[in-house]
Structures are given as structure tokens and as C-alpha cells.
N, C-alpha and C. Protein backbone atom coordinates (compact mmCIF):
# COMPACT_ATOMS: atom_id res chain seq x y z
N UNK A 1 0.82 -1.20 0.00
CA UNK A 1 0.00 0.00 0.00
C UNK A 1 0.86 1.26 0.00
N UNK A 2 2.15 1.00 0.19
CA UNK A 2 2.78 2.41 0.66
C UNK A 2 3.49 2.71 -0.83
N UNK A 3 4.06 1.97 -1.35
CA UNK A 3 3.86 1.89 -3.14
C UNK A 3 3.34 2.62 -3.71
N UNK A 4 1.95 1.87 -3.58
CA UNK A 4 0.73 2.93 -4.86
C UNK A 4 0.55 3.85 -4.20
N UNK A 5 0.91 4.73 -2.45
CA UNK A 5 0.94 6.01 -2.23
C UNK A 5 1.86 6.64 -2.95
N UNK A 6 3.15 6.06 -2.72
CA UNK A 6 4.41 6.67 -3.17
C UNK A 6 4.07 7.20 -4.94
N UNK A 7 3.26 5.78 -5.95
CA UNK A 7 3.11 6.07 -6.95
C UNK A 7 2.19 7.55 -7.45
N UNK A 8 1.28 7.24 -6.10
CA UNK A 8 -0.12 8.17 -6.31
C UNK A 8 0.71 9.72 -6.37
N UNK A 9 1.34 9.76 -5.77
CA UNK A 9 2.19 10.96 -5.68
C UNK A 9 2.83 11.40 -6.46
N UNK A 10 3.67 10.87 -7.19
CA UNK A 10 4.24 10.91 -8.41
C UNK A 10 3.36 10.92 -9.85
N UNK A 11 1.59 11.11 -9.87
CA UNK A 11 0.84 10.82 -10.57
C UNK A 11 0.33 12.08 -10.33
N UNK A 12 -0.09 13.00 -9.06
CA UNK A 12 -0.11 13.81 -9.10
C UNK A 12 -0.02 15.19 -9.64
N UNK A 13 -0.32 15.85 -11.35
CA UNK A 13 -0.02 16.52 -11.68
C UNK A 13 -0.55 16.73 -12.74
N UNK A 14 -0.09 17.89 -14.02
CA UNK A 14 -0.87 17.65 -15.49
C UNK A 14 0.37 17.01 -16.18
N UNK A 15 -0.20 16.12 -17.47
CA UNK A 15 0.74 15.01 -18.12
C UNK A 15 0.14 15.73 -19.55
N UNK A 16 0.80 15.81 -20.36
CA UNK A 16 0.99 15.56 -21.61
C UNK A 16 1.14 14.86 -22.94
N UNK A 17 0.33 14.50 -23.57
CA UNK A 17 0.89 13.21 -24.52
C UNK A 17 1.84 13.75 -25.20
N UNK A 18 2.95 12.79 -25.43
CA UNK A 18 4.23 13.32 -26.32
C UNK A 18 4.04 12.28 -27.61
N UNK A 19 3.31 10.90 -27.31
CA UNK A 19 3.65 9.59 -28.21
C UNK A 19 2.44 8.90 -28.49
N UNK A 20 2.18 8.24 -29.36
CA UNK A 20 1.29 7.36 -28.67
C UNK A 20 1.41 6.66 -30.58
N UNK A 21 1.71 4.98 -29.80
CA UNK A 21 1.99 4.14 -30.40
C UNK A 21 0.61 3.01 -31.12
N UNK A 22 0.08 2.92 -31.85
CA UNK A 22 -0.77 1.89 -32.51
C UNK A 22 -0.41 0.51 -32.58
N UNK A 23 -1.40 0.00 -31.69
CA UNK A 23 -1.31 -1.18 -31.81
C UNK A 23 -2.50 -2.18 -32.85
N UNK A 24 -3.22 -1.42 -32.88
CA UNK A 24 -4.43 -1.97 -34.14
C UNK A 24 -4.19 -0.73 -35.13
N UNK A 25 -4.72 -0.85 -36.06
CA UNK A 25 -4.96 0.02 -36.86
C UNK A 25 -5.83 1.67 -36.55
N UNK A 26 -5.36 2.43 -37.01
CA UNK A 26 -5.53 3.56 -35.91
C UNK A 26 -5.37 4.53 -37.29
N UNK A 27 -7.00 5.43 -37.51
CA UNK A 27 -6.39 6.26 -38.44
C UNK A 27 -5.74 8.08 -38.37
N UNK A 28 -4.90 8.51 -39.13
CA UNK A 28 -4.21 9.75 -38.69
C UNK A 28 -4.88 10.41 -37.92
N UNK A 29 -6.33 10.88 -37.71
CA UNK A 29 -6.71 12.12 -37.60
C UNK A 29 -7.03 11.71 -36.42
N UNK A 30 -6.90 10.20 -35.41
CA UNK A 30 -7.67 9.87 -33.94
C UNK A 30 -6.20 10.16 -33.67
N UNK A 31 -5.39 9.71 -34.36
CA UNK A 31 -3.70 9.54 -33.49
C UNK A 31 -3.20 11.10 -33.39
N UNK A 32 -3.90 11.92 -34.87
CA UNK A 32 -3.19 13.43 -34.26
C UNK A 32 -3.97 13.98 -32.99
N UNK A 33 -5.25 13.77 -32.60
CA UNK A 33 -6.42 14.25 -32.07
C UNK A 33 -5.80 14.09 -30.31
N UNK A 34 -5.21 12.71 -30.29
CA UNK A 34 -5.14 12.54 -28.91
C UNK A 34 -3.63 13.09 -28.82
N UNK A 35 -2.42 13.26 -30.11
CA UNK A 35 -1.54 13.77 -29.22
C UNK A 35 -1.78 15.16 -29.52
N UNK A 36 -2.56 15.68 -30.59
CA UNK A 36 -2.68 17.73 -30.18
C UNK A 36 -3.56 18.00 -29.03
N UNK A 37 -4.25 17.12 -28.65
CA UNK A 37 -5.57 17.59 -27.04
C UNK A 37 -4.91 16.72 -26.31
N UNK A 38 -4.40 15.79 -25.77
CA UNK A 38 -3.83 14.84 -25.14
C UNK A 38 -3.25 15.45 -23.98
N UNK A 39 -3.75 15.52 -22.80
CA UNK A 39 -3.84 16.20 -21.50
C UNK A 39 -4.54 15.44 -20.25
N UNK A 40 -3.74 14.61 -19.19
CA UNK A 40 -4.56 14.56 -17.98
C UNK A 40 -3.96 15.12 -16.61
N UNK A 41 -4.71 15.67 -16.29
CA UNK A 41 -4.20 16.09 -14.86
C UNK A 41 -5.04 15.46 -13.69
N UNK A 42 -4.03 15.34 -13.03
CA UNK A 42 -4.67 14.07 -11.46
C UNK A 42 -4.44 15.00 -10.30
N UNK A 43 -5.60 14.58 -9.56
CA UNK A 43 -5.49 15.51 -8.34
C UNK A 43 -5.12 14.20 -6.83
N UNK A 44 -4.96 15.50 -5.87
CA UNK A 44 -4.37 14.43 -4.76
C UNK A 44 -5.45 13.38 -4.31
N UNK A 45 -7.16 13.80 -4.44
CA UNK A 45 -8.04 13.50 -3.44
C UNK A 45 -8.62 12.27 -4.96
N UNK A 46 -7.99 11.89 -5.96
CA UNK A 46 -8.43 10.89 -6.68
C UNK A 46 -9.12 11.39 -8.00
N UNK A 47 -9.47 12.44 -8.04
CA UNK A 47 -10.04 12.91 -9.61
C UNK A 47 -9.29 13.21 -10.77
N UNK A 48 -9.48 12.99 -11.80
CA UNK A 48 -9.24 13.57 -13.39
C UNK A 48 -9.90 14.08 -14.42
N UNK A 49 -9.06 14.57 -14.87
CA UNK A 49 -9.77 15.53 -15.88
C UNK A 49 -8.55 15.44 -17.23
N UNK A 50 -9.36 15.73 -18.60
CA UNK A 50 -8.33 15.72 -19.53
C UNK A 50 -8.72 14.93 -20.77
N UNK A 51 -8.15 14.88 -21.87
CA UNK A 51 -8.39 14.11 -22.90
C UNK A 51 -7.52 12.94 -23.51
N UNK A 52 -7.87 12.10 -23.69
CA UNK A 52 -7.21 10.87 -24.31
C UNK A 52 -7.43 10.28 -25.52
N UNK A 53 -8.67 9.04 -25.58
CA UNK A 53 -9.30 8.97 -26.95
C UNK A 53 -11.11 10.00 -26.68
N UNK A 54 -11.03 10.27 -25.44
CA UNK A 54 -12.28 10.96 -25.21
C UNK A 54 -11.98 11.77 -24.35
N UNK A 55 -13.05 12.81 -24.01
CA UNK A 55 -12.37 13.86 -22.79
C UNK A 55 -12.93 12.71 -21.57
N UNK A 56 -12.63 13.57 -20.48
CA UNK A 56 -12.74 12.82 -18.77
C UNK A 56 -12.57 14.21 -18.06
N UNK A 57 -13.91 14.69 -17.82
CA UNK A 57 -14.54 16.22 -16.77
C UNK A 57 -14.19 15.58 -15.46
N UNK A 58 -15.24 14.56 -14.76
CA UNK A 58 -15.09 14.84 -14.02
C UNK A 58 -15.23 13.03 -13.53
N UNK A 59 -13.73 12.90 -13.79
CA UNK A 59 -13.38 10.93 -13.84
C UNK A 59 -13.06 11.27 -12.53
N UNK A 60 -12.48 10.07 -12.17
CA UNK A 60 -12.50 9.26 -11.29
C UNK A 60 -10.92 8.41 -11.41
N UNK A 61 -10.05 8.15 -10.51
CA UNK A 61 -8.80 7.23 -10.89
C UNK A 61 -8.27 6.42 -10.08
N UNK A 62 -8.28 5.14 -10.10
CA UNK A 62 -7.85 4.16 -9.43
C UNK A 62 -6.42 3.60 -9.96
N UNK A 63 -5.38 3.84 -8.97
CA UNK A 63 -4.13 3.16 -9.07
C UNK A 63 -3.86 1.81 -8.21
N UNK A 64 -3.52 0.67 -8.90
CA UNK A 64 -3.16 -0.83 -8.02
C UNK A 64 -2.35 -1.00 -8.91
N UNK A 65 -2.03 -2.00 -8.02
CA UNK A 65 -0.61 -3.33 -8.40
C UNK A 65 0.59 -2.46 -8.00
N UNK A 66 0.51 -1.99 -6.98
CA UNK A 66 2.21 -1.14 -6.65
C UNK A 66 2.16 -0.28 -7.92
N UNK A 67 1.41 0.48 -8.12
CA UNK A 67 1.39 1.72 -9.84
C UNK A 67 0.93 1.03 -11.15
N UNK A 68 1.17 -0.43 -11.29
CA UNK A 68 1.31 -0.69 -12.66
C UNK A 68 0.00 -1.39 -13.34
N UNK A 69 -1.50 -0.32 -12.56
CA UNK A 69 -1.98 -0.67 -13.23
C UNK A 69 -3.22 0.71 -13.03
N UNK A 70 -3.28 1.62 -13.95
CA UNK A 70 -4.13 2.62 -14.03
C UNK A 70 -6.04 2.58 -14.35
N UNK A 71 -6.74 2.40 -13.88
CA UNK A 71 -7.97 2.72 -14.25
C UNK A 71 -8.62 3.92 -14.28
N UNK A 72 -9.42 4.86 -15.38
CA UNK A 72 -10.06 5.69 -15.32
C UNK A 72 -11.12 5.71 -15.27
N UNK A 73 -12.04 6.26 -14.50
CA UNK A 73 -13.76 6.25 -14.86
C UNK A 73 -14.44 7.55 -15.34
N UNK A 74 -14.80 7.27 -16.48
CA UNK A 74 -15.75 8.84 -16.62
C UNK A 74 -16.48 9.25 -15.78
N UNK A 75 -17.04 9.98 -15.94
CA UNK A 75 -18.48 10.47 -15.51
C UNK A 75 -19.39 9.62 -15.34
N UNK A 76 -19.91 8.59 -16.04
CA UNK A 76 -20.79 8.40 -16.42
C UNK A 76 -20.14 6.62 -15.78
N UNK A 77 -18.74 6.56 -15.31
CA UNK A 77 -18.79 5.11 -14.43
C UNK A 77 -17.93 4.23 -15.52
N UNK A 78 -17.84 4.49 -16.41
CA UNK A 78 -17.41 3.55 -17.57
C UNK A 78 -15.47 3.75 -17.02
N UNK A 79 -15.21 2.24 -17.56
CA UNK A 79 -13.94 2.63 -16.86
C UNK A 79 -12.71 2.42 -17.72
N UNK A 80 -11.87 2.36 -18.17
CA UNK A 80 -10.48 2.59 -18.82
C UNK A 80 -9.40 2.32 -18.25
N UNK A 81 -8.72 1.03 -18.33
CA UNK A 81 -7.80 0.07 -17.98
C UNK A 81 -6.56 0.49 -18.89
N UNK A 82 -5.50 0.78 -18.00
CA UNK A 82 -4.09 0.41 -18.44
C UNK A 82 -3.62 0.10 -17.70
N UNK A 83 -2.14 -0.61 -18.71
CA UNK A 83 -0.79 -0.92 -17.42
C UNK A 83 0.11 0.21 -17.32
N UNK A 84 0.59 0.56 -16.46
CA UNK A 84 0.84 1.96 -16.21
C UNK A 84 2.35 1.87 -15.84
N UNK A 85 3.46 2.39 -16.34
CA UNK A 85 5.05 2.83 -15.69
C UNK A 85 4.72 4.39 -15.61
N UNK A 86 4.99 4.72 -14.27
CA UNK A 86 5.04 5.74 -14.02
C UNK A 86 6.29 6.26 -13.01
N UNK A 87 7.01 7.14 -13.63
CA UNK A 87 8.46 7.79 -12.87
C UNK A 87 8.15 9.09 -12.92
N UNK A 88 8.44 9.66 -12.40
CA UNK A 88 9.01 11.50 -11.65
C UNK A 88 8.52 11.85 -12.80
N UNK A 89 8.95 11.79 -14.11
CA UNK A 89 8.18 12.96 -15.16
C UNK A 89 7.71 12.57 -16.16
N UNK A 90 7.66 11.33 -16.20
CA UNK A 90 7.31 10.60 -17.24
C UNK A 90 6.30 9.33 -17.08
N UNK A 91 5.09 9.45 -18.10
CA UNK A 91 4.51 7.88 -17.75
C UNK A 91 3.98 6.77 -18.86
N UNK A 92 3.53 5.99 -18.88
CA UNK A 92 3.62 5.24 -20.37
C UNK A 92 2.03 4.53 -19.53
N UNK A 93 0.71 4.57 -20.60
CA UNK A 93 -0.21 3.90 -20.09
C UNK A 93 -0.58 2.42 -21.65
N UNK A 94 -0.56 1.75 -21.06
CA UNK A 94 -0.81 0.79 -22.63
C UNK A 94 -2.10 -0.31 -22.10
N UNK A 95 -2.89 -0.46 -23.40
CA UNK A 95 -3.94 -1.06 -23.27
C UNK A 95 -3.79 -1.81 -24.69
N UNK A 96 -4.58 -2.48 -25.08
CA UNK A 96 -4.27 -4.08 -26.36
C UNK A 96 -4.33 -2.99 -27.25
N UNK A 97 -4.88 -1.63 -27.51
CA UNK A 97 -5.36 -1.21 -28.44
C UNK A 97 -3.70 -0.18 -29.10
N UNK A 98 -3.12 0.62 -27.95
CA UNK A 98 -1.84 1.46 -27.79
C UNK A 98 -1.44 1.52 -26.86
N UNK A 99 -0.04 2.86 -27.21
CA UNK A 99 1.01 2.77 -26.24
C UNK A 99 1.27 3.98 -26.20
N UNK A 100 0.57 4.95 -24.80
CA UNK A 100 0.65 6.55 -25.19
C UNK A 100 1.94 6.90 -23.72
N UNK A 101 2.71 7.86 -24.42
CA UNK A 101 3.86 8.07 -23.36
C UNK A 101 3.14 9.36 -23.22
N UNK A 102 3.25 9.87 -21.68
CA UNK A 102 2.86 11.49 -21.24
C UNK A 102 4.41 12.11 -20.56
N UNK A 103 4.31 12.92 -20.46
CA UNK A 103 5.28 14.04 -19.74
C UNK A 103 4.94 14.64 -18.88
N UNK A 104 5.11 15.22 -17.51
CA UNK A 104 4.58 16.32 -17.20
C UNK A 104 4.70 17.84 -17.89
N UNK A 105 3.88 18.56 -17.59
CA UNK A 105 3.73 19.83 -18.29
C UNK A 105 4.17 20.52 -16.91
């Protein structure tokens, strides 16, 4: 548990997409979309906000497995699974579909 604090902390902040890798077929204008809007910022008390393949007002974020494994929930409860490396300024979330690297901003 003291892990995914340590991680939660280091998650803490606004991220940036810099990358994001295709793993199915993926056409230009979704792959430019999420890295020109591609923005999440995490707060201490568990919320997010930001865009990915969709926006997320007013999500929701669950971190397990000692960090390496991210869930998001919209609004609306629906939830969004990755495996998550996350270090000091950098984080990589991947799901069967891609492989998006963020930065902090």
C-alpha cells in the first residue's frame, strides 16, 4: 500500500501526450487528435480531468498493483484500464489497443 501512495504521488499533476503508439490500426486524424488535445491532470483526493481517446470532466482514478496498473472512470462510471510505468516525469499507459507516453507539463 505504501507503493501505490508513493506512486499516487508521483501521478499527481498535469501530463501531456508526447507519443502514442498503434497497436491496431488507428487512423491519422484519432492519433493526431489525442496527441494535439492529449492532457490529464490528477489531483491528490483521486479525480481527473483531460483528454485521451475521449475527454474525462469529471473521472475518477484508481491506481493498483504497486502503480502498474491505471484505471479511469468517466463520468458516467465507464472505466479505462491500463498498465501503467510511471516515474518522476514521465509515464507510459498501454492497453491491447496502444502505447501513449505522457510528460509532465
Amino acid at each position: 500500500m505504501v507503493s501505490c501512495n508513493k506512486k499516487r504521488k508521483k501521478l499527481v499533476d498535469s501530463w501531456k501526450v508526447t507519443e502514442v503508439e498503434a497497436k491496431i490500426p488507428m487512423t491519422d486524424s484519432v492519433k493526431n487528435d489525442i496527441l494535439e488535445k492529449g492532457v490529464l491532470t490528477f489531483t491528490d483526493d483521486g479525480y481527473v480531468s483531460g483528454h485521451l481517446e475521449r475527454d474525462f470532466n469529471d473521472g475518477i482514478y484508481i491506481l493498483t498493483k504497486k502503480g502498474r496498473s491505471l484505471t479511469i472512470k468517466d463520468e458516467t462510471g465507464t472505466p479505462f484500464s491500463y498498465e501503467s510505468t510511471i516515474e518522476s516525469d514521465k509515464m507510459i499507459l498501454e492497453d491491447e489497443d496502444m502505447k501513449i507516453t505522457l510528460l509532465k507539463n
